[in-house]
PDB file of N, CA and C in Angstrom:
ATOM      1  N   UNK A   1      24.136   6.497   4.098  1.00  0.00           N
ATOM      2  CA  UNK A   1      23.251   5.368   4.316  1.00  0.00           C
ATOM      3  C   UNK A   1      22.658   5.494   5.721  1.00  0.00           C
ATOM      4  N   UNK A   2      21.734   6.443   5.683  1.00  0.00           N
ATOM      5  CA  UNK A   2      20.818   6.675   7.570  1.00  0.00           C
ATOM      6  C   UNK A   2      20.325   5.762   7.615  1.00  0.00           C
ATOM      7  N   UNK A   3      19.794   4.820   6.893  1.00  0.00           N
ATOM      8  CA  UNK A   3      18.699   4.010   7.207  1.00  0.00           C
ATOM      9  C   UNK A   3      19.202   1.857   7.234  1.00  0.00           C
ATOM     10  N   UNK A   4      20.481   1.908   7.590  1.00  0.00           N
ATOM     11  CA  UNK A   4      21.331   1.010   7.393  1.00  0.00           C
ATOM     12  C   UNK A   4      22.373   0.728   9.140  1.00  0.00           C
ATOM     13  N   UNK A   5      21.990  -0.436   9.291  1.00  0.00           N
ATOM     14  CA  UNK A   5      22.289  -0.865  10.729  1.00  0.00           C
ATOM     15  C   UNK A   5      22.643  -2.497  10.727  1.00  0.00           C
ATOM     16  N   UNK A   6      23.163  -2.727  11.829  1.00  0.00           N
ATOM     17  CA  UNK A   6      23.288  -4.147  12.203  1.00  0.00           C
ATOM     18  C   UNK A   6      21.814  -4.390  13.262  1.00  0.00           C
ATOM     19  N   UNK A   7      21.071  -3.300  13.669  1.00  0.00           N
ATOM     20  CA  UNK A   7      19.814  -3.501  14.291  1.00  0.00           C
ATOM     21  C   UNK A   7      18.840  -2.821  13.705  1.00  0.00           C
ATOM     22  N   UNK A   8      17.656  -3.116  14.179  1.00  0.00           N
ATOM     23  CA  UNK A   8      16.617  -1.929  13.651  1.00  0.00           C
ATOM     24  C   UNK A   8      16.035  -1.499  14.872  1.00  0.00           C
ATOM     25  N   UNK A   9      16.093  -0.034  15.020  1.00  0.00           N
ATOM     26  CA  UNK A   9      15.537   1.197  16.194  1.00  0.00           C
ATOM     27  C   UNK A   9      13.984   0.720  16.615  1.00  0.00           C
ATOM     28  N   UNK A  10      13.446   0.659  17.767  1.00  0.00           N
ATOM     29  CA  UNK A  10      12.405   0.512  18.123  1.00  0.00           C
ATOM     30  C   UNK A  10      11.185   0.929  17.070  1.00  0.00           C
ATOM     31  N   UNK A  11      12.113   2.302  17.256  1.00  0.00           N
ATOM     32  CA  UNK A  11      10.611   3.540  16.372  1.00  0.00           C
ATOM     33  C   UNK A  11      10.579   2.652  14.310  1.00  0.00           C
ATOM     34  N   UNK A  12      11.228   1.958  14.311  1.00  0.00           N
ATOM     35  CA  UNK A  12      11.600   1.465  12.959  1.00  0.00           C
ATOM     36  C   UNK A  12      10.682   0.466  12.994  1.00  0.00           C
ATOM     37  N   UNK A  13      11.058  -0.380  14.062  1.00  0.00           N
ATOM     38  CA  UNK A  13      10.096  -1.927  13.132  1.00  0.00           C
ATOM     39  C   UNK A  13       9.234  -2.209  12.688  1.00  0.00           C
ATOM     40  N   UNK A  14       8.359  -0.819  12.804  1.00  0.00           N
ATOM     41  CA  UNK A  14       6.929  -1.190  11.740  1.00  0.00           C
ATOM     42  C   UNK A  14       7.429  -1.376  10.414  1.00  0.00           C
ATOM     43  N   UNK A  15       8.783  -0.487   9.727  1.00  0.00           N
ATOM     44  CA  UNK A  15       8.913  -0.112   8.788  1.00  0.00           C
ATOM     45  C   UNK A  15       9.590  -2.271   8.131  1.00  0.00           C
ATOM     46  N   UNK A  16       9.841  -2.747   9.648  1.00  0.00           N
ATOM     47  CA  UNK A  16      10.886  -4.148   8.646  1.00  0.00           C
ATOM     48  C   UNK A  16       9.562  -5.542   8.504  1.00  0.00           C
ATOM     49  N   UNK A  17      10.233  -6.148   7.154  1.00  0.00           N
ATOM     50  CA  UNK A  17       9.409  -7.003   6.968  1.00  0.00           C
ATOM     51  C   UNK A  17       9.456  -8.101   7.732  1.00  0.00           C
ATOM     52  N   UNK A  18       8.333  -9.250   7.713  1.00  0.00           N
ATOM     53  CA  UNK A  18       8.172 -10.047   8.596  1.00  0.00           C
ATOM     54  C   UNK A  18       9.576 -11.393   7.858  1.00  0.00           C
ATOM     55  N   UNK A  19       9.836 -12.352   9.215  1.00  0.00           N
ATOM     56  CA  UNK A  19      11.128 -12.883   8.801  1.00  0.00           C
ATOM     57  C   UNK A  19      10.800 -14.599   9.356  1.00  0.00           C
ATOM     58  N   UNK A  20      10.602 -14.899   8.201  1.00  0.00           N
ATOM     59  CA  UNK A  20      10.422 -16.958   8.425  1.00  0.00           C
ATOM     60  C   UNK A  20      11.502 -17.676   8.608  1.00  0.00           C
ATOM     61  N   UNK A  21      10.936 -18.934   9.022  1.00  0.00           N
ATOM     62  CA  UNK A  21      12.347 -19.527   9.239  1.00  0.00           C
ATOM     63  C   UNK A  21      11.443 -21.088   9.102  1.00  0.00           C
ATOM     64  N   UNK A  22      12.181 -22.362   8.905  1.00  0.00           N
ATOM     65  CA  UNK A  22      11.553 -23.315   8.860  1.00  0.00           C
ATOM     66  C   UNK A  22      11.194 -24.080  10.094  1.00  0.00           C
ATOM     67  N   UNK A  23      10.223 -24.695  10.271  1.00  0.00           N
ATOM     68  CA  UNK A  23      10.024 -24.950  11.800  1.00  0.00           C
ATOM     69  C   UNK A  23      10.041 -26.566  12.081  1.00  0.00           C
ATOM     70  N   UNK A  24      11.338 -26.142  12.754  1.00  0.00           N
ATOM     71  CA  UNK A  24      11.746 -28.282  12.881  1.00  0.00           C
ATOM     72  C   UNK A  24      10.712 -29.536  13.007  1.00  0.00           C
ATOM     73  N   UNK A  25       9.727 -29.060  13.520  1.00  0.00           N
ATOM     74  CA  UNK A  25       8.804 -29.982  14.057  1.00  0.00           C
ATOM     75  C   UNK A  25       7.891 -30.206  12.362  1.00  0.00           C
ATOM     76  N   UNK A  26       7.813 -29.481  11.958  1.00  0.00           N
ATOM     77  CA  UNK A  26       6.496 -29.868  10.974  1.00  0.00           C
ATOM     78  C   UNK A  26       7.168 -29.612   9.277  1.00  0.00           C
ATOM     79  N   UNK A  27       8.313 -28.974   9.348  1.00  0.00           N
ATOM     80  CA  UNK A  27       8.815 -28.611   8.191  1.00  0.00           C
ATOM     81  C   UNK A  27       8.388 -27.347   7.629  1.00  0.00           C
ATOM     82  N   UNK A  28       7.041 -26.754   8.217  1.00  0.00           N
ATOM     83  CA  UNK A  28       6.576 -25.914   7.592  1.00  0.00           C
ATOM     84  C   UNK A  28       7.559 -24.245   7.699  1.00  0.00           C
ATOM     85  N   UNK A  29       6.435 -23.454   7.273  1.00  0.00           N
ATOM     86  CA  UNK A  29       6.970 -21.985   7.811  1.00  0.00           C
ATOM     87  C   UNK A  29       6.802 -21.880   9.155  1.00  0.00           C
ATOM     88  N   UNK A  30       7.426 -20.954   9.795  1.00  0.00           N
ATOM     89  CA  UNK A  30       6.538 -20.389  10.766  1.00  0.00           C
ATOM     90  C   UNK A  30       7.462 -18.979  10.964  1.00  0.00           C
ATOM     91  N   UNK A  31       6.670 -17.852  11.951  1.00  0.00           N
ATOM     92  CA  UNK A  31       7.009 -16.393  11.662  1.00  0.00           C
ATOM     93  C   UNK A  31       8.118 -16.375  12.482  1.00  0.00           C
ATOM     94  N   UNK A  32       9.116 -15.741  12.328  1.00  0.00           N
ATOM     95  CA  UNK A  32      10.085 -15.242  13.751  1.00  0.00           C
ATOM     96  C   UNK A  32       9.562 -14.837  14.693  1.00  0.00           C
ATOM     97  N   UNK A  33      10.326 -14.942  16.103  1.00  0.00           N
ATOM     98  CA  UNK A  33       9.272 -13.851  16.878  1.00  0.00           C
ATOM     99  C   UNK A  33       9.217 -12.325  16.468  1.00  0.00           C
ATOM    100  N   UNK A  34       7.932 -11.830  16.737  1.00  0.00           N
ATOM    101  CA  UNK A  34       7.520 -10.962  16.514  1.00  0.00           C
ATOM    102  C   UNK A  34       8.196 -10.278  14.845  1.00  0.00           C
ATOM    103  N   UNK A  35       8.344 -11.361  14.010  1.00  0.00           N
ATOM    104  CA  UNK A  35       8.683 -11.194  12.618  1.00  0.00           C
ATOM    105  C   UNK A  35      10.171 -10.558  12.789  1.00  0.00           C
ATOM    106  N   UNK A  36      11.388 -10.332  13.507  1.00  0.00           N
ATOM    107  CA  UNK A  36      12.208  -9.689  13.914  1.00  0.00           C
ATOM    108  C   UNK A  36      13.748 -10.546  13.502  1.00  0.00           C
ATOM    109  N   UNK A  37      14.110 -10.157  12.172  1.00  0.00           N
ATOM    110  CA  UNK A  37      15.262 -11.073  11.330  1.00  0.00           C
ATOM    111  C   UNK A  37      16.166 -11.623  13.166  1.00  0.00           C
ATOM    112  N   UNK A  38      16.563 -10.746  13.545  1.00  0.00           N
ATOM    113  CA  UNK A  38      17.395 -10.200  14.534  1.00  0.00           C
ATOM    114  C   UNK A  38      17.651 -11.515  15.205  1.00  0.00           C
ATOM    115  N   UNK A  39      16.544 -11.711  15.218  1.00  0.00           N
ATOM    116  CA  UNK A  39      15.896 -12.730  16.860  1.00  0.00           C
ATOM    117  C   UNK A  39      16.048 -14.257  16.195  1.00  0.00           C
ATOM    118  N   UNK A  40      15.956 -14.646  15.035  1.00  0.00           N
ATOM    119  CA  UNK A  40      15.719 -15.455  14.267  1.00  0.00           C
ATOM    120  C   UNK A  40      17.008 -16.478  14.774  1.00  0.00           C
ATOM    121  N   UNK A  41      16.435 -17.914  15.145  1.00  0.00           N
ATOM    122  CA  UNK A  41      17.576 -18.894  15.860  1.00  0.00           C
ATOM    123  C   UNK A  41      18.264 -19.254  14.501  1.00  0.00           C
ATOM    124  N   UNK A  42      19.235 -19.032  14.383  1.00  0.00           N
ATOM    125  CA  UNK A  42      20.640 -19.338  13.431  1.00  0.00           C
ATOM    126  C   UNK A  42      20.421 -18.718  12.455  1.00  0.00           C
ATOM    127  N   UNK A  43      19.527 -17.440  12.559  1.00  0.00           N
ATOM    128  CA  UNK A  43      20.182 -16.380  11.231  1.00  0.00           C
ATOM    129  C   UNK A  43      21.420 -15.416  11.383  1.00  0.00           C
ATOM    130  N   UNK A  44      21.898 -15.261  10.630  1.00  0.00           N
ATOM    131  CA  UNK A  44      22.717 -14.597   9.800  1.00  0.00           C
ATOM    132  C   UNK A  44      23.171 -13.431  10.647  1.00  0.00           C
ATOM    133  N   UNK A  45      23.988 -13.033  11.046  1.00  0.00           N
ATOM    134  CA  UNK A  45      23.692 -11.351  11.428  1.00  0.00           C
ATOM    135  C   UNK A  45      24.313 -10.779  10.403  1.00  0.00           C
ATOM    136  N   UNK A  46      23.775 -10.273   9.748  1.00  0.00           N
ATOM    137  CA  UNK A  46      24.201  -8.731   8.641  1.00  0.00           C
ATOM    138  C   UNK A  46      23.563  -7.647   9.145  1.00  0.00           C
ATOM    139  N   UNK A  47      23.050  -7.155   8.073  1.00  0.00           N
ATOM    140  CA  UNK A  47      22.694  -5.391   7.849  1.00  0.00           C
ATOM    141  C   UNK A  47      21.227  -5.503   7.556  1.00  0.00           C
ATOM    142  N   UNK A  48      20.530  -4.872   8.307  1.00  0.00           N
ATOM    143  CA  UNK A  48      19.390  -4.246   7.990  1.00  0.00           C
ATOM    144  C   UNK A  48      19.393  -3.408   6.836  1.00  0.00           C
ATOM    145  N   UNK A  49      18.784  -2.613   6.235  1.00  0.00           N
ATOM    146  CA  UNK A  49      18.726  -1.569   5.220  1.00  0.00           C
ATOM    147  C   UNK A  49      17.752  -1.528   4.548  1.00  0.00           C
ATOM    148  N   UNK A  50      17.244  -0.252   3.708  1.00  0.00           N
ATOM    149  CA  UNK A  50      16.259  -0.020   3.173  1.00  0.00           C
ATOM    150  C   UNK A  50      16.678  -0.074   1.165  1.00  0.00           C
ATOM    151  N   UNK A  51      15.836   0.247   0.514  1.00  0.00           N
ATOM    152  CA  UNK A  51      16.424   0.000  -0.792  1.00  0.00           C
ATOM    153  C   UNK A  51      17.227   0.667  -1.210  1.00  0.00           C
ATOM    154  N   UNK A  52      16.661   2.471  -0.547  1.00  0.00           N
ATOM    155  CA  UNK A  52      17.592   3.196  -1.072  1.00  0.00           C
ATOM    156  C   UNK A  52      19.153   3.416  -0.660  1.00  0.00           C
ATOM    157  N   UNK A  53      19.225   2.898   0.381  1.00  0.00           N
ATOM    158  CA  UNK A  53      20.520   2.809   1.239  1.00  0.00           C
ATOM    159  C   UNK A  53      21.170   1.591   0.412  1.00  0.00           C
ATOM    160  N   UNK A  54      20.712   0.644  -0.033  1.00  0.00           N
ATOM    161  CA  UNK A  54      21.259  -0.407  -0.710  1.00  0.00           C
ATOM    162  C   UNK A  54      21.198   0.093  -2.300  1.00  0.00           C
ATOM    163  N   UNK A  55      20.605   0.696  -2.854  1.00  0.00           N
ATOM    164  CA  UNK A  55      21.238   1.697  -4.281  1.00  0.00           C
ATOM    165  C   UNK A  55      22.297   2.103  -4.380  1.00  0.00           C
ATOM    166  N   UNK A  56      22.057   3.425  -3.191  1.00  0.00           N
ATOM    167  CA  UNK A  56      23.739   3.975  -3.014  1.00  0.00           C
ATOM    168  C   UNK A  56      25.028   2.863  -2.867  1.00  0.00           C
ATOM    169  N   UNK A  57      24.791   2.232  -1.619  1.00  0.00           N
ATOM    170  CA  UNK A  57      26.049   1.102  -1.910  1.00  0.00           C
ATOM    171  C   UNK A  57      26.183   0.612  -3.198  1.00  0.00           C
ATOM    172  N   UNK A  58      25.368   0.489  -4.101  1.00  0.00           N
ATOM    173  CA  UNK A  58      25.640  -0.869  -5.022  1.00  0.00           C
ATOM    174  C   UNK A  58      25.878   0.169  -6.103  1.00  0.00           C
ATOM    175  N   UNK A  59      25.540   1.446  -6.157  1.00  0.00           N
ATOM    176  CA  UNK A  59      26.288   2.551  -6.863  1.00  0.00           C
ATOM    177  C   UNK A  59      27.207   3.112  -6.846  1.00  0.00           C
ATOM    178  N   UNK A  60      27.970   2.936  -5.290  1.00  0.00           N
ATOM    179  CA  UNK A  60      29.072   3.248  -4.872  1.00  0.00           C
ATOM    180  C   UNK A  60      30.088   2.485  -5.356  1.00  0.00           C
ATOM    181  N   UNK A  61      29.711   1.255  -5.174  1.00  0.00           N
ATOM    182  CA  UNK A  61      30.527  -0.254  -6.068  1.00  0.00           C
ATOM    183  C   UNK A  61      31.118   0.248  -7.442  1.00  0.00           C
ATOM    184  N   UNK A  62      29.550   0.280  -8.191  1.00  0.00           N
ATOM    185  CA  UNK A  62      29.807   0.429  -9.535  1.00  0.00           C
ATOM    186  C   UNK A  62      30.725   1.731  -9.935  1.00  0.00           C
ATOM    187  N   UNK A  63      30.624   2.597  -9.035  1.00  0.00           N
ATOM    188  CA  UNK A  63      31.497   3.843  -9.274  1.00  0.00           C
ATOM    189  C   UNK A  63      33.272   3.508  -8.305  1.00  0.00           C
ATOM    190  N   UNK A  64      33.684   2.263  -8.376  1.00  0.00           N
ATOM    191  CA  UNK A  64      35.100   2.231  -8.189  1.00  0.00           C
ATOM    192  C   UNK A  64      35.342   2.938  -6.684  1.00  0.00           C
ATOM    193  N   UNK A  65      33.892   2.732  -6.110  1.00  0.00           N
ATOM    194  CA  UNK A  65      34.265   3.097  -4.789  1.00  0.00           C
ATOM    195  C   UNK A  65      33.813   4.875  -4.161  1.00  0.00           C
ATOM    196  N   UNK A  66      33.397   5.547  -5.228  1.00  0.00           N
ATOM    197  CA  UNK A  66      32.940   6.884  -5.008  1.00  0.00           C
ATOM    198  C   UNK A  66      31.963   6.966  -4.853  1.00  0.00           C
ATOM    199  N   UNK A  67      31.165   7.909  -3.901  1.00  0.00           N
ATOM    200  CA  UNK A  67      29.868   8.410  -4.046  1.00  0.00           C
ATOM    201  C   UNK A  67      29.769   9.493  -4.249  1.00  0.00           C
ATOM    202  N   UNK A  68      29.274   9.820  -5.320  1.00  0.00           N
ATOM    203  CA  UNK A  68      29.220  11.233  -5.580  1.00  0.00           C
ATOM    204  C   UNK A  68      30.805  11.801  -5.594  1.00  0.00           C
ATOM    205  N   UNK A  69      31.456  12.599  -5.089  1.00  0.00           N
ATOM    206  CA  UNK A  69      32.349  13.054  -4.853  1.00  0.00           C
ATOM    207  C   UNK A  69      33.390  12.718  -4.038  1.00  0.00           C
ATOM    208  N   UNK A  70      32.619  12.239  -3.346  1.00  0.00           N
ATOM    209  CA  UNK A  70      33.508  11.497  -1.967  1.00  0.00           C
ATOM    210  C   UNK A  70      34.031  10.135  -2.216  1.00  0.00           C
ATOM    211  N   UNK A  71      35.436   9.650  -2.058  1.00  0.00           N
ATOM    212  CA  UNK A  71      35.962   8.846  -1.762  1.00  0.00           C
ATOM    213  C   UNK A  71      35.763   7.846  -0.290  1.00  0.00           C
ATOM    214  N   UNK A  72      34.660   6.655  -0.725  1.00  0.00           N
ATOM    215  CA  UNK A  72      34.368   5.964   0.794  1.00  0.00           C
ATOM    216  C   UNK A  72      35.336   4.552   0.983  1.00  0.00           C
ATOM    217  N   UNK A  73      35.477   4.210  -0.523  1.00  0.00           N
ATOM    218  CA  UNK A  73      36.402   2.833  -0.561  1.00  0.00           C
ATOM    219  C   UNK A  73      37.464   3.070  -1.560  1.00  0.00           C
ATOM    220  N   UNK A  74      38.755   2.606  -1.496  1.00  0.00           N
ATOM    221  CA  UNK A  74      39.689   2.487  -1.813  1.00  0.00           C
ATOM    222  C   UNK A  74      39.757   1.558  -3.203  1.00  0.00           C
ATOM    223  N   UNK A  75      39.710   2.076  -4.651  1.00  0.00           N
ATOM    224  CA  UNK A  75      39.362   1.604  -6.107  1.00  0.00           C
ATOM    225  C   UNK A  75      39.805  -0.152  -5.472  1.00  0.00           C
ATOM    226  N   UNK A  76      41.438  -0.630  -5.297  1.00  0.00           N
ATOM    227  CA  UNK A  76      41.998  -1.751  -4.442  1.00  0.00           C
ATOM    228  C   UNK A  76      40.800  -2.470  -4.057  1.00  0.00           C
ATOM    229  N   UNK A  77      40.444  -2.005  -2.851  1.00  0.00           N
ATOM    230  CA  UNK A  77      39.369  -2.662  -1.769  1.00  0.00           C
ATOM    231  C   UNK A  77      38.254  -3.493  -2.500  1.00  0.00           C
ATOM    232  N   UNK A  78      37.592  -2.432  -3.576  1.00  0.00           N
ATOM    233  CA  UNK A  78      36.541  -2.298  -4.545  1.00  0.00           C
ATOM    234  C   UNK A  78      36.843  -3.837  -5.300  1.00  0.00           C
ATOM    235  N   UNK A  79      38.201  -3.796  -5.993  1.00  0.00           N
ATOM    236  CA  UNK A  79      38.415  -5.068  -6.860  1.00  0.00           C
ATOM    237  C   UNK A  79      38.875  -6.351  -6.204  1.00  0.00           C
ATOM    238  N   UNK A  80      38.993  -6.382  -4.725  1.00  0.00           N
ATOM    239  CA  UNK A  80      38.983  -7.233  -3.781  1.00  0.00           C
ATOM    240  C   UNK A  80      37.695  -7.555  -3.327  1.00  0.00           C
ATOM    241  N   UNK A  81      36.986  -7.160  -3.243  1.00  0.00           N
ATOM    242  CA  UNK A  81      35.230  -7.096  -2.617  1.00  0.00           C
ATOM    243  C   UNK A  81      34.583  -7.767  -3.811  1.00  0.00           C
ATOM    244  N   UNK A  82      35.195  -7.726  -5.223  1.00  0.00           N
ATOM    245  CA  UNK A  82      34.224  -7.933  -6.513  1.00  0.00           C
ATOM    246  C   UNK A  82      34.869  -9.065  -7.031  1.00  0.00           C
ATOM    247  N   UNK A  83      36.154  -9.285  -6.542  1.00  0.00           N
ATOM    248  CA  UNK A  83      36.971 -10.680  -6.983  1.00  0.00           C
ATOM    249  C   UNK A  83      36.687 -12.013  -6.587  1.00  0.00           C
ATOM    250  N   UNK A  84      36.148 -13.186  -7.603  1.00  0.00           N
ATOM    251  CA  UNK A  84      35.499 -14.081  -6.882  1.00  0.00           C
ATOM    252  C   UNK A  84      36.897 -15.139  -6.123  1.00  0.00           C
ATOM    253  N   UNK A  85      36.491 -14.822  -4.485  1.00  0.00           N
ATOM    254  CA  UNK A  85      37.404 -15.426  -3.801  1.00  0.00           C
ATOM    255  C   UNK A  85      37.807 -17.139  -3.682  1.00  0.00           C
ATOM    256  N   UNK A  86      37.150 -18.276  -4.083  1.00  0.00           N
ATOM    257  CA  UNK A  86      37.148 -19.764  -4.191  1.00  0.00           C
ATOM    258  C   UNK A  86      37.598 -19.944  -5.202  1.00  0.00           C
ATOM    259  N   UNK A  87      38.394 -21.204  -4.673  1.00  0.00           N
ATOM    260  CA  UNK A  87      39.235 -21.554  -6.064  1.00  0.00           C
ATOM    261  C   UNK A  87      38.441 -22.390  -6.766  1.00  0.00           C
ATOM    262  N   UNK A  88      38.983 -23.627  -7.344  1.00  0.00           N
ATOM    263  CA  UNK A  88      38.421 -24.497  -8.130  1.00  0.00           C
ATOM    264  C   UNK A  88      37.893 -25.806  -7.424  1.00  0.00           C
ATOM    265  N   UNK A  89      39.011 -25.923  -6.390  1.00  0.00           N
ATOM    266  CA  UNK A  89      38.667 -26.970  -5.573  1.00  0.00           C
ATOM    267  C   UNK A  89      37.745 -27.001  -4.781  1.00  0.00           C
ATOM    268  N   UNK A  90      37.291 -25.537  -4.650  1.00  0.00           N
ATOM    269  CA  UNK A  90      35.716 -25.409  -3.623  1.00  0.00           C
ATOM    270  C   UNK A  90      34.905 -25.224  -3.998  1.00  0.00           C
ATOM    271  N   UNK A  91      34.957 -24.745  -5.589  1.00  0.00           N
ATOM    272  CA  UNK A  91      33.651 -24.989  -6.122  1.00  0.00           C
ATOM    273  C   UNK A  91      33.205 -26.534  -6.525  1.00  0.00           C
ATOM    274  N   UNK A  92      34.361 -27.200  -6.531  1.00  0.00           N
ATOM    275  CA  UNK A  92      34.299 -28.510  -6.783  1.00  0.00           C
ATOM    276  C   UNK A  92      33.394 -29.571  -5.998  1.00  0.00           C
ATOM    277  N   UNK A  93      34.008 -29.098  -4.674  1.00  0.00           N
ATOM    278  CA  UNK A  93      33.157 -29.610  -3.262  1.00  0.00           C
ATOM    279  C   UNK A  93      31.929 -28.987  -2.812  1.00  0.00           C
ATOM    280  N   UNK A  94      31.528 -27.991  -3.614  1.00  0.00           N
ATOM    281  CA  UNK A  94      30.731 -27.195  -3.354  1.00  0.00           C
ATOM    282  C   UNK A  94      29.104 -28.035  -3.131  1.00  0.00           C
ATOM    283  N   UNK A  95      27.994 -28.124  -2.317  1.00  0.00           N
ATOM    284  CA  UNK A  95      27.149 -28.788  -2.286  1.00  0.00           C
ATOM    285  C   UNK A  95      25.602 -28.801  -3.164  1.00  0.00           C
ATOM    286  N   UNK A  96      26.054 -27.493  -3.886  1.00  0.00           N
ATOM    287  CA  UNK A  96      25.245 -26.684  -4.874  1.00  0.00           C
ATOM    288  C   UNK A  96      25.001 -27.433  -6.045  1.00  0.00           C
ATOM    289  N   UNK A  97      23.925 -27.291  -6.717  1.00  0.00           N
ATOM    290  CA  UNK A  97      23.530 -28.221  -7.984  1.00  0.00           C
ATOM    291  C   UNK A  97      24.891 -27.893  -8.855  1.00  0.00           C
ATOM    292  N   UNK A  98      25.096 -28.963 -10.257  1.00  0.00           N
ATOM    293  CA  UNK A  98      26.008 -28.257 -10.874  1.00  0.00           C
ATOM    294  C   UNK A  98      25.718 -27.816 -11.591  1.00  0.00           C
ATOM    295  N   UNK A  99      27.145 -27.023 -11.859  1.00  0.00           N
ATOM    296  CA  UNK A  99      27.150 -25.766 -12.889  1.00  0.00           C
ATOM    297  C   UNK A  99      26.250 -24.145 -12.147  1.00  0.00           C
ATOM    298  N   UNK A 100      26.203 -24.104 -10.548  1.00  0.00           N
ATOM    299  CA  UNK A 100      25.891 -23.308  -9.847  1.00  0.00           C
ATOM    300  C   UNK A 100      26.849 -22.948 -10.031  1.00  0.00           C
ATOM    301  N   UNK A 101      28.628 -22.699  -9.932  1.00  0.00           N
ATOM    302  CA  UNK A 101      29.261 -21.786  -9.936  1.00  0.00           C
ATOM    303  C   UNK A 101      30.098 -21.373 -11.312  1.00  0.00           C
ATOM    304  N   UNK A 102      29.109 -21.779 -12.363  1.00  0.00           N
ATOM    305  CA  UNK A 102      30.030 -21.252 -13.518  1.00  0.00           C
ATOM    306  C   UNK A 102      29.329 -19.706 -13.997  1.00  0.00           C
ATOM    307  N   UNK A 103      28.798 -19.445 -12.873  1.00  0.00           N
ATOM    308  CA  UNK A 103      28.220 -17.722 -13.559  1.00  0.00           C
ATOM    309  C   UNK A 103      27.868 -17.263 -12.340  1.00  0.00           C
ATOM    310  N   UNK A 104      28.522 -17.521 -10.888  1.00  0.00           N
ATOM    311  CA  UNK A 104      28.829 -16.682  -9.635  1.00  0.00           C
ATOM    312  C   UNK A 104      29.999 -17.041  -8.738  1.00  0.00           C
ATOM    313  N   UNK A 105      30.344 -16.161  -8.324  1.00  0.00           N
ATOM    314  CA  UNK A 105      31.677 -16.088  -7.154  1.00  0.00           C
ATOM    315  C   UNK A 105      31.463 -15.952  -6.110  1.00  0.00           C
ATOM    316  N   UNK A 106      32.156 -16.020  -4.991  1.00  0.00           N
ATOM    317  CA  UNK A 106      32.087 -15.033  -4.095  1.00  0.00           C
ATOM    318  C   UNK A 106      33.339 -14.513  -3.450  1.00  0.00           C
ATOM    319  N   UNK A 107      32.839 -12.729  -3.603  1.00  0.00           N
ATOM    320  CA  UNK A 107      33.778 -11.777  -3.120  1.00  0.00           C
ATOM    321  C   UNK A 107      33.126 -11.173  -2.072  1.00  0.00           C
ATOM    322  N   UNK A 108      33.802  -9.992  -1.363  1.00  0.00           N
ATOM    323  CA  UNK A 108      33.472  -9.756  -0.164  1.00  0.00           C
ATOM    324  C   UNK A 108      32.713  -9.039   0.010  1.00  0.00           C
ATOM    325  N   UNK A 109      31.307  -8.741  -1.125  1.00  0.00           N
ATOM    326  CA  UNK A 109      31.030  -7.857  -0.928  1.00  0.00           C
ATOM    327  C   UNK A 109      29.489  -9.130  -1.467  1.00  0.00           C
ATOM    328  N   UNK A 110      28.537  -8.628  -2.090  1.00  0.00           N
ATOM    329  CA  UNK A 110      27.506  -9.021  -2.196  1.00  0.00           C
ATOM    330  C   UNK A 110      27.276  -8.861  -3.790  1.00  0.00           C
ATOM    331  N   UNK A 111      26.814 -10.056  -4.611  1.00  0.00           N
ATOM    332  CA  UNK A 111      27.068  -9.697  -5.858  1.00  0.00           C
ATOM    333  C   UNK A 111      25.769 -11.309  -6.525  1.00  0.00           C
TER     334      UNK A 111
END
């Protein structure tokens, strides 16, 4: 995965898309600075990545943790990452319309 970071490289950011956020004053959109997830006041920090870097992972998944040949995750790890972690009582409290969690989980991985 070359193309997969917690930042994106100078020489890159033409390549990342622009990143909104809602803007307190008016409700509306408005752009991040300079469109830059990164910079974005109370986003998220994850992973940058491109599609194909996010294929391989999500092929790596589906293959019990292998890529290709290589062993990157532990089969274990794999059914821990895919196991939906909340019990009943948090989907209960959950603030989500209902019946949002009768056909998703969440495990540690992205699903």
């Amino acid at each position: 995965m070359k193309d997969t970071a917690f930042g994106v490289p100078e020489a890159k950011r033409e390549r990342l898309a622009a990143c909104y956020q809602t803007a307190t004053a008016t409700g509306g959109l408005m752009l991040c600075e300079d469109g830059r997830f990164a910079f974005c006041p109370g986003g998220s920090t994850g992973l940058f990545s491109t599609v194909d870097d996010y294929l391989a992972f999500g092929r790596m998944m589906l293959n019990g943790g292998r890529h290709g040949s290589d062993r990157i995750l532990a089969r274990p790890t794999v059914e821990v990452m895919t196991t939906d972690q909340l019990t009943p009582a948090q989907k209960a409290a959950s603030p989500f319309f209902p019946g949002f969690w009768d056909s998703r989980g969440w495990g540690s991985a992205c699903r």
